[in-house]
Protein backbone atom coordinates (compact mmCIF):
# COMPACT_ATOMS: atom_id res chain seq x y z
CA UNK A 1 -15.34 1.62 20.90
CA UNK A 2 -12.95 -1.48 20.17
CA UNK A 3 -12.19 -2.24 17.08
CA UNK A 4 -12.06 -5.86 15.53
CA UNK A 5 -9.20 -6.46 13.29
CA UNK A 6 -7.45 -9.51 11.58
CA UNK A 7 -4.15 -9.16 12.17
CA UNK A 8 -1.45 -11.64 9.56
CA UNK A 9 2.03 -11.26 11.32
CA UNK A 10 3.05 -12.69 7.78
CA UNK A 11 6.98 -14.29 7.75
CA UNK A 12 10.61 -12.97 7.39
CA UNK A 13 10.55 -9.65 9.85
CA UNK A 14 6.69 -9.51 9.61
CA UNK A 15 6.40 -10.65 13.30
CA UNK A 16 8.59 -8.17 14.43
CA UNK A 17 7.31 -5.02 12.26
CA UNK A 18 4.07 -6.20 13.37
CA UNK A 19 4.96 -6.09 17.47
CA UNK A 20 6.44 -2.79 16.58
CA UNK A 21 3.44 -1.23 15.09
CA UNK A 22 1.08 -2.95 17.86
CA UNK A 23 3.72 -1.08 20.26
CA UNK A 24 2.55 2.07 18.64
CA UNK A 25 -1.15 1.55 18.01
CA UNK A 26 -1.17 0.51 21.82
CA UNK A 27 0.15 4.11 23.06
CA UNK A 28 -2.93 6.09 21.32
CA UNK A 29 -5.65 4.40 24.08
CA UNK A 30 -7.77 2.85 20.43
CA UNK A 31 -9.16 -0.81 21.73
CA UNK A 32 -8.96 -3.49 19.06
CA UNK A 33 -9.72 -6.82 19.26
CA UNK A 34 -6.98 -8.51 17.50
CA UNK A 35 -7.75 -11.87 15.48
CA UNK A 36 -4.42 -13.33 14.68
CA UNK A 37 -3.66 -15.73 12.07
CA UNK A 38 -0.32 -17.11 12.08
CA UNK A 39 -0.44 -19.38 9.37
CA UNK A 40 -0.29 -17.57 5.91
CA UNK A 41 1.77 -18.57 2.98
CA UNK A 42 4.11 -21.21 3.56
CA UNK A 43 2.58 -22.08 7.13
CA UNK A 44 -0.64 -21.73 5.84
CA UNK A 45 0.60 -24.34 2.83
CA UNK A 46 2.18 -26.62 5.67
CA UNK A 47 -0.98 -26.24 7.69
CA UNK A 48 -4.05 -26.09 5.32
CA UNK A 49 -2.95 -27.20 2.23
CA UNK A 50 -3.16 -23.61 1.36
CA UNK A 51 -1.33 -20.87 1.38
CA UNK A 52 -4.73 -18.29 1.91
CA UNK A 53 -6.70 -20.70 3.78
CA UNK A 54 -10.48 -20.40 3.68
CA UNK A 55 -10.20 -19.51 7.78
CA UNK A 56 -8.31 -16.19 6.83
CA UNK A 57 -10.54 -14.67 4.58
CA UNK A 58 -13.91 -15.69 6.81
CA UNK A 59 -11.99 -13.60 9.25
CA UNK A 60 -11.07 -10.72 7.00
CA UNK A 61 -14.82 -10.72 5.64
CA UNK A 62 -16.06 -10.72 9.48
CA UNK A 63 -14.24 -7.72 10.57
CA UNK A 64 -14.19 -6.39 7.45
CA UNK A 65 -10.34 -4.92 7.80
CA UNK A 66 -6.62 -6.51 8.39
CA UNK A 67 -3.31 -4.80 9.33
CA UNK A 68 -0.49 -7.74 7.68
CA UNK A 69 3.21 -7.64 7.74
CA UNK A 70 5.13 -8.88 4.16
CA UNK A 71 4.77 -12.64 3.03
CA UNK A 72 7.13 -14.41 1.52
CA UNK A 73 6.65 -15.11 -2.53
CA UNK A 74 8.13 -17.58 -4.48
CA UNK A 75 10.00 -16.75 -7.14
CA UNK A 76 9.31 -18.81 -10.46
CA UNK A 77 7.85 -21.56 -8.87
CA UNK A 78 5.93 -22.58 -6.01
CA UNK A 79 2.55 -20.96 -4.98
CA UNK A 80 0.94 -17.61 -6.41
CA UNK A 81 1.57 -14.26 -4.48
CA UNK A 82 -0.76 -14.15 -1.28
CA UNK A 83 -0.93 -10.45 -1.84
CA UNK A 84 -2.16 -10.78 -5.39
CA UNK A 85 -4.73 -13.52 -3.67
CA UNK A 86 -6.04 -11.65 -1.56
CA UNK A 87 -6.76 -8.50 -3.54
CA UNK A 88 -8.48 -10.59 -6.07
CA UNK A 89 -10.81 -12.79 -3.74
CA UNK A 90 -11.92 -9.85 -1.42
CA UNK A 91 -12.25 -7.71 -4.35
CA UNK A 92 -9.63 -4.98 -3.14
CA UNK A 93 -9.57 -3.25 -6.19
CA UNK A 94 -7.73 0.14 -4.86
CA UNK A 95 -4.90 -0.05 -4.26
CA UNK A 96 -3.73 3.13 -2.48
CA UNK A 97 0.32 3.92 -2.06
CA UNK A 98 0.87 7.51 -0.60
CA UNK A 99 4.82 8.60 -1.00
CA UNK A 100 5.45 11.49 0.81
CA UNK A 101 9.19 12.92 1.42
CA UNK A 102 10.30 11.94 5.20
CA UNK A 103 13.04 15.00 6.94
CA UNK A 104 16.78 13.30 7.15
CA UNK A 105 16.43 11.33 4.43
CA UNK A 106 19.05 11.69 1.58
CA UNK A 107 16.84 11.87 -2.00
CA UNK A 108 17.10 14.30 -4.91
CA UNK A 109 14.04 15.80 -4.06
CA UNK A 110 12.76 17.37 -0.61
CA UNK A 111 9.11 18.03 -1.19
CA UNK A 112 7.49 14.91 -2.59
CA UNK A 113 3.61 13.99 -1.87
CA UNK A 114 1.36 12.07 -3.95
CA UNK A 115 -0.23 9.39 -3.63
CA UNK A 116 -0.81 6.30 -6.09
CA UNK A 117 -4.03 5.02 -6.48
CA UNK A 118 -3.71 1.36 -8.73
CA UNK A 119 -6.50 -0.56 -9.73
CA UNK A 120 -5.98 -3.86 -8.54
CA UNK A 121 -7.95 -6.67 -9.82
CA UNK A 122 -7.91 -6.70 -13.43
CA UNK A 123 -5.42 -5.24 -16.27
CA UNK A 124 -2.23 -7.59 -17.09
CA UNK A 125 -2.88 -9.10 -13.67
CA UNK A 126 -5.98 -10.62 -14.56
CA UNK A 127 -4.48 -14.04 -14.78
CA UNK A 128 -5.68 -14.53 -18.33
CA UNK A 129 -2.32 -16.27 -19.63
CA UNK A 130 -2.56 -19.12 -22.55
CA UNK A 131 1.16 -20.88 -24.15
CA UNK A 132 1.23 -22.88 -27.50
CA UNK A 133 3.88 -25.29 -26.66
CA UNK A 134 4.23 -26.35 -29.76
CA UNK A 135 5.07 -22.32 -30.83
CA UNK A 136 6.46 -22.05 -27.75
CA UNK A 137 4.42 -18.46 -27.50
CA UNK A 138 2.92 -17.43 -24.18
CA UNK A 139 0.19 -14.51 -24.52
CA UNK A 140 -1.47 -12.22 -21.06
CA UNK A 141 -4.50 -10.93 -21.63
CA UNK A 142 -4.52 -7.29 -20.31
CA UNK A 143 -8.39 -7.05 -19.55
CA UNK A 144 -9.83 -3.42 -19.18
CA UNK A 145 -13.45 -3.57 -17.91
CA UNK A 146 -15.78 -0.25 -18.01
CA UNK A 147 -16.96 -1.21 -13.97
CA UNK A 148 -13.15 -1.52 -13.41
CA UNK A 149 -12.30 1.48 -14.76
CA UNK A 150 -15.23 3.41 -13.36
CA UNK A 151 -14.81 2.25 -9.69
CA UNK A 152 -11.26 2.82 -9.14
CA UNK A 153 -11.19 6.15 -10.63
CA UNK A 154 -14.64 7.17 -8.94
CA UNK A 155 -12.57 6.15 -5.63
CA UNK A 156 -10.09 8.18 -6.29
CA UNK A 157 -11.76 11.52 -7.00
CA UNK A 158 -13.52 10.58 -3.94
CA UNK A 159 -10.16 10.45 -1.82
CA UNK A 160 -8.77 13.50 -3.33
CA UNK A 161 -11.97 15.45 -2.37
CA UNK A 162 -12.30 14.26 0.38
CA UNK A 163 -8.74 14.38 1.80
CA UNK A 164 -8.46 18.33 0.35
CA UNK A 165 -5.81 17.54 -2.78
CA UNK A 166 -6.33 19.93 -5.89
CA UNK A 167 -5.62 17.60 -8.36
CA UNK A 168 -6.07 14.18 -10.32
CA UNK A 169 -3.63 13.10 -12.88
CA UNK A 170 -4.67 9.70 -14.94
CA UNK A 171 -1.55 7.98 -16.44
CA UNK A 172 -2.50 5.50 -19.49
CA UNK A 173 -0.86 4.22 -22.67
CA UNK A 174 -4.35 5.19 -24.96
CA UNK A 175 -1.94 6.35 -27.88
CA UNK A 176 -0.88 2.42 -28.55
CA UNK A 177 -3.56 0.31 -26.64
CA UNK A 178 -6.22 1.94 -27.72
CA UNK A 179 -8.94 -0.18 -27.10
CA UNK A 180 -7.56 -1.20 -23.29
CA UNK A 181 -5.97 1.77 -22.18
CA UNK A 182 -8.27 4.22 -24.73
CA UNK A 183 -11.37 3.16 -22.61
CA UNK A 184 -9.65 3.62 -18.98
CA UNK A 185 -8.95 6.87 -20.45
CA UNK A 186 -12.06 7.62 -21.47
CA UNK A 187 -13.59 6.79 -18.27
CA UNK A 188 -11.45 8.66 -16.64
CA UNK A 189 -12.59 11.94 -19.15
CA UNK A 190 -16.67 11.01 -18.06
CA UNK A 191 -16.25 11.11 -13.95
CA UNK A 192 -13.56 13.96 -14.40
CA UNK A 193 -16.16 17.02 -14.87
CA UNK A 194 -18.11 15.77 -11.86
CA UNK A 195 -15.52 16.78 -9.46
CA UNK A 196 -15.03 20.22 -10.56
CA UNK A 197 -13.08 21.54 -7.41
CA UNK A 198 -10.27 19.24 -8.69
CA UNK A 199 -8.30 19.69 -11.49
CA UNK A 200 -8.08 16.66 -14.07
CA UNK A 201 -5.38 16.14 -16.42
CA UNK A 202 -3.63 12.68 -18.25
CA UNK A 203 0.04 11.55 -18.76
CA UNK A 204 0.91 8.88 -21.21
CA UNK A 205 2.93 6.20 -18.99
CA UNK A 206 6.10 6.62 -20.16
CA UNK A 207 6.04 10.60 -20.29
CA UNK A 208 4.63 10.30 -16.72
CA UNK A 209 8.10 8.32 -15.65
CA UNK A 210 9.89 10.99 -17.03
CA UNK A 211 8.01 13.70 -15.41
CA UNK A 212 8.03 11.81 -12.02
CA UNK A 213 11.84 11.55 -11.55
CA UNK A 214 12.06 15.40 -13.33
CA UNK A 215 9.89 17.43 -11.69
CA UNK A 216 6.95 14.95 -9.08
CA UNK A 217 6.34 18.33 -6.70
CA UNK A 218 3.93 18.78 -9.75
CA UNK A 219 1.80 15.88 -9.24
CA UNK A 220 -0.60 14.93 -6.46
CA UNK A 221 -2.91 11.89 -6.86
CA UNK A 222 -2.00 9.48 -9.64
CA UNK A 223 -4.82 7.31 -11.34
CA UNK A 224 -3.69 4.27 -13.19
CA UNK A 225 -4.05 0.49 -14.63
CA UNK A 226 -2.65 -2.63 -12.54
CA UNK A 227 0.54 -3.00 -14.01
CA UNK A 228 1.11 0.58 -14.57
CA UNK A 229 0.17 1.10 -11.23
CA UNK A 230 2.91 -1.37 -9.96
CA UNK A 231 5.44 0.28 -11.85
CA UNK A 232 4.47 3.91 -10.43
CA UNK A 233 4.15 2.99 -6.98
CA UNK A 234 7.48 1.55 -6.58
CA UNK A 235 9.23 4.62 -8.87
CA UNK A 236 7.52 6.63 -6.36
CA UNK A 237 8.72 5.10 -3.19
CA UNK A 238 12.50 5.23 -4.60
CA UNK A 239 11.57 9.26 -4.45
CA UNK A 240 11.40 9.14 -0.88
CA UNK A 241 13.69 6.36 0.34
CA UNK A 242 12.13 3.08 -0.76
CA UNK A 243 9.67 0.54 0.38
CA UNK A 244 10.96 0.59 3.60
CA UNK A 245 9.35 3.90 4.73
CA UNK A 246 6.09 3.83 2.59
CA UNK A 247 2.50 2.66 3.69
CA UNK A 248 0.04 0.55 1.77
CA UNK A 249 -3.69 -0.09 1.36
CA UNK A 250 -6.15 -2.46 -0.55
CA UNK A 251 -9.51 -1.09 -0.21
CA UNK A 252 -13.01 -2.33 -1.78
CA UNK A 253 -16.24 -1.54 -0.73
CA UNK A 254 -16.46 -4.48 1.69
CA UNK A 255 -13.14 -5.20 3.15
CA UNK A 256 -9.63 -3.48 3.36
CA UNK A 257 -6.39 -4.78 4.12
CA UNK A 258 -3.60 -2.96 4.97
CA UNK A 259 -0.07 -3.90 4.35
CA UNK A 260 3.74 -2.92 4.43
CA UNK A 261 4.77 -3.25 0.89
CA UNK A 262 8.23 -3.67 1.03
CA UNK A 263 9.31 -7.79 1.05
CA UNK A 264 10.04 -10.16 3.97
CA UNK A 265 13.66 -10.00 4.25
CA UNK A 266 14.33 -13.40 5.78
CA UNK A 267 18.31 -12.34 6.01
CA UNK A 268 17.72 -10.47 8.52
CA UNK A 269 15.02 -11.92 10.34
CA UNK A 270 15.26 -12.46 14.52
CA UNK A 271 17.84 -9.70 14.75
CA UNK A 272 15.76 -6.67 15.43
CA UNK A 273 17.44 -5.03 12.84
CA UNK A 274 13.67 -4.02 10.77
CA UNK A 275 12.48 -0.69 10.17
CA UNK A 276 8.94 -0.80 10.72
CA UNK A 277 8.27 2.44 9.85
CA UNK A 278 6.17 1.65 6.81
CA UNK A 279 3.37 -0.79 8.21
CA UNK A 280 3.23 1.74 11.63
CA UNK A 281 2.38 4.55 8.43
CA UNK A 282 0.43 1.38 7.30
CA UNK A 283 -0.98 1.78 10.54
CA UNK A 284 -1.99 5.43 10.22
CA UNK A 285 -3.86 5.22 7.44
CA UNK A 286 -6.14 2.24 9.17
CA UNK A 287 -6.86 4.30 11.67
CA UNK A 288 -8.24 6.41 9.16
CA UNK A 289 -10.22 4.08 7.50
CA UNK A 290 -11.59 3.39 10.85
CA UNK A 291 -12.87 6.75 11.84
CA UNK A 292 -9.63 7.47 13.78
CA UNK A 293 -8.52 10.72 12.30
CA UNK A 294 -7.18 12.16 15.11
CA UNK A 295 -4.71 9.12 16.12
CA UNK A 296 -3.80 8.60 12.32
CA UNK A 297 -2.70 12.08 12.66
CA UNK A 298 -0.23 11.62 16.03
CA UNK A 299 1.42 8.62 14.74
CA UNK A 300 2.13 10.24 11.13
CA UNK A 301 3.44 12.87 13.32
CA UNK A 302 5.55 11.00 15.75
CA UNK A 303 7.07 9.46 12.16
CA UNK A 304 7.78 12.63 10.62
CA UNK A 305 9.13 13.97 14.46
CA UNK A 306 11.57 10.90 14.74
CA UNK A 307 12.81 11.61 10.91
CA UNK A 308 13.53 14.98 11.49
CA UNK A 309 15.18 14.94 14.96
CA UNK A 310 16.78 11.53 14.23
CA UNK A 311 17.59 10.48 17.79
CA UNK A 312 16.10 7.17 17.62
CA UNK A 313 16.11 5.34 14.41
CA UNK A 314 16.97 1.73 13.01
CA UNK A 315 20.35 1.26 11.22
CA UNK A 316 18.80 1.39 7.34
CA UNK A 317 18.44 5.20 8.01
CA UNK A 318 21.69 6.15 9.92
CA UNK A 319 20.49 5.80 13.41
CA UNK A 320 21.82 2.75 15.86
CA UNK A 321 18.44 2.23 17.69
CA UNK A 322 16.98 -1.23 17.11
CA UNK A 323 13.40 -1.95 15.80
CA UNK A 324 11.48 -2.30 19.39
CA UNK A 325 13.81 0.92 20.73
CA UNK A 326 12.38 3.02 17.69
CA UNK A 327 8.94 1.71 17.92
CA UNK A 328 9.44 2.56 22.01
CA UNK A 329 10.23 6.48 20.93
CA UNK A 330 7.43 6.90 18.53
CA UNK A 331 5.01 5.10 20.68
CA UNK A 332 5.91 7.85 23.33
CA UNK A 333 5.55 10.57 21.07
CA UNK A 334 2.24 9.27 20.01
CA UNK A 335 1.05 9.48 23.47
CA UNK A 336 2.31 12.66 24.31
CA UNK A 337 0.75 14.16 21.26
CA UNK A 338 -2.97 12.57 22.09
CA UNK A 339 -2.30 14.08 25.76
CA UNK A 340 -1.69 17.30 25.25
């Protein structure tokens, strides 16, 4: 079976994470049929007029999924995140960031794994924003919708089952925003008892920071509002060594992209000097979606392998290799693994 996926090299090092991970995905014998759009954010601006041109999404709609390097954002002025963009107009409203500790790498904890799951289309990020110039008094609109709530915590229960966990944790700030965050909470409280292999229990937000960076062996999937969710997921990937080494996924019932979630780094651009290890864990988790279990597995592997033995691994985390030479060593171990 080949699979058909749009593929957005995106800018900065996102061409070269992006050859990296192909390096990988190439060594596990999966067919895909890759279609490639080049010209995404500023080159889709430059090009289209737009920096999510209409040809982009026909293709993610067609194939339904798309593996993209980081995009360049930016800041304060100019156009509106493509990321954001895209999760809004293909209705990607999971957002799904697992953090789970890597061997060799120097964090306060050693046996981290959990996994965020953010709803991603509504809450602070809505876009609802109004300013009185004359007051000079800008206001956001936090809107909490019942299907909102209900979907993204349905999907979640539905991973966790699915994917053997033992329990759901729904983080929320119902004690202040009690209409917003009450009913989120309160959704959460209706699916809970339908799942009752898994057990169910709720954090305010700010307790649940604390807990996280006290004690996070104690928590497993995570269940949250947009901006809360953006928050978590980045507190959570500082647990295990940063953006750099975590995957990323915006599901919806239709389409799914998957994405490295750390930024573009144009400093460093051209010099091979990238650690693509989060989009090829990216990677893993497409092949997942996709049916692939058993190559999502080897590649995870081959991650953890390299980590642990750290013979061959890009500068950022102590090793001297560059980003094609690491991508090279896990590509080989993926193979290996599939033919034994």
């Amino acid at each position: 079976m080949t699979h058909r996926v749009t593929l957005l090299p995106g800018d900065g090092i996102g061409p070269e994470v992006i050859e990296a991970t192909l390096l990988v995905l190439e060594a596990t014998g999966i067919s895909f049929d890759w279609q490639r759009h080049d010209r995404v954010g500023t080159a889709g601006l430059e090009a289209y007029g737009d920096p999510l041109p209409d040809v982009v999404l026909d293709s993610i709609r067609d194939t339904g999924v798309a593996l993209k390097g980081p995009i360049t954002t930016p800041v304060g002025k100019g156009f509106r995140s493509v990321n954001v963009e895209l999760r809004q107009r293909l209705d990607l409203f999971a957002n799904v960031r697992p953090c789970r500790t890597l061997p060799g790498i120097d964090t306060p904890f050693k046996d981290v794994n959990l996994i965020i799951f953010r709803e991603n289309t509504e809450g602070m990020y809505s876009g609802i924003e109004n300013f009185d110039e004359r007051l000079q008094i800008a206001d956001s609109i936090a809107r909490i919708t019942r299907t909102g709530s209900e979907r993204i915590i349905r999907f979640c229960f539905e991973y966790a089952q699915k994917h053997g966990h033992k329990q759901v944790t729904l983080a929320h700030k119902a004690n202040i925003l009690k209409r917003s965050s009450g009913l989120f909470l309160q959704v959460g409280r209706e699916i809970a008892p339908e799942f009752e292999d898994l057990e169910f229990n709720d954090r305010i937000i700010d307790n649940m920071c604390m807990q996280l960076v006290m004690r996070p062996q104690d928590y497993d999937c995570i269940v949250t509002t947009n901006l809360f969710g953006d928050i978590l997921s980045d507190l959570c990937a500082g647990l295990v060594g940063g953006l750099g080494v975590v995957a990323g996924a915006n599901i919806g019932h239709e389409n799914a992209v998957f994405e490295a979630v750390h930024g573009s780094a144009p400093d460093i651009a051209g010099q091979q000097l990238a650690n693509p290890t989060a989009l090829i864990r990216t990677a893993s988790m497409m092949l997942d979606h996709l049916g692939e279990g058993e190559a999502a597995a080897a590649v995870e592997t081959a991650v953890v392998e390299a980590y642990a033995e750290r013979d061959t691994l890009t500068p950022d985390v102590g090793g001297t290799a560059n980003t094609m030479e690491y991508a090279e060593a896990l590509a080989t171990r993926v193979s290996d693994h599939l033919s034994a």
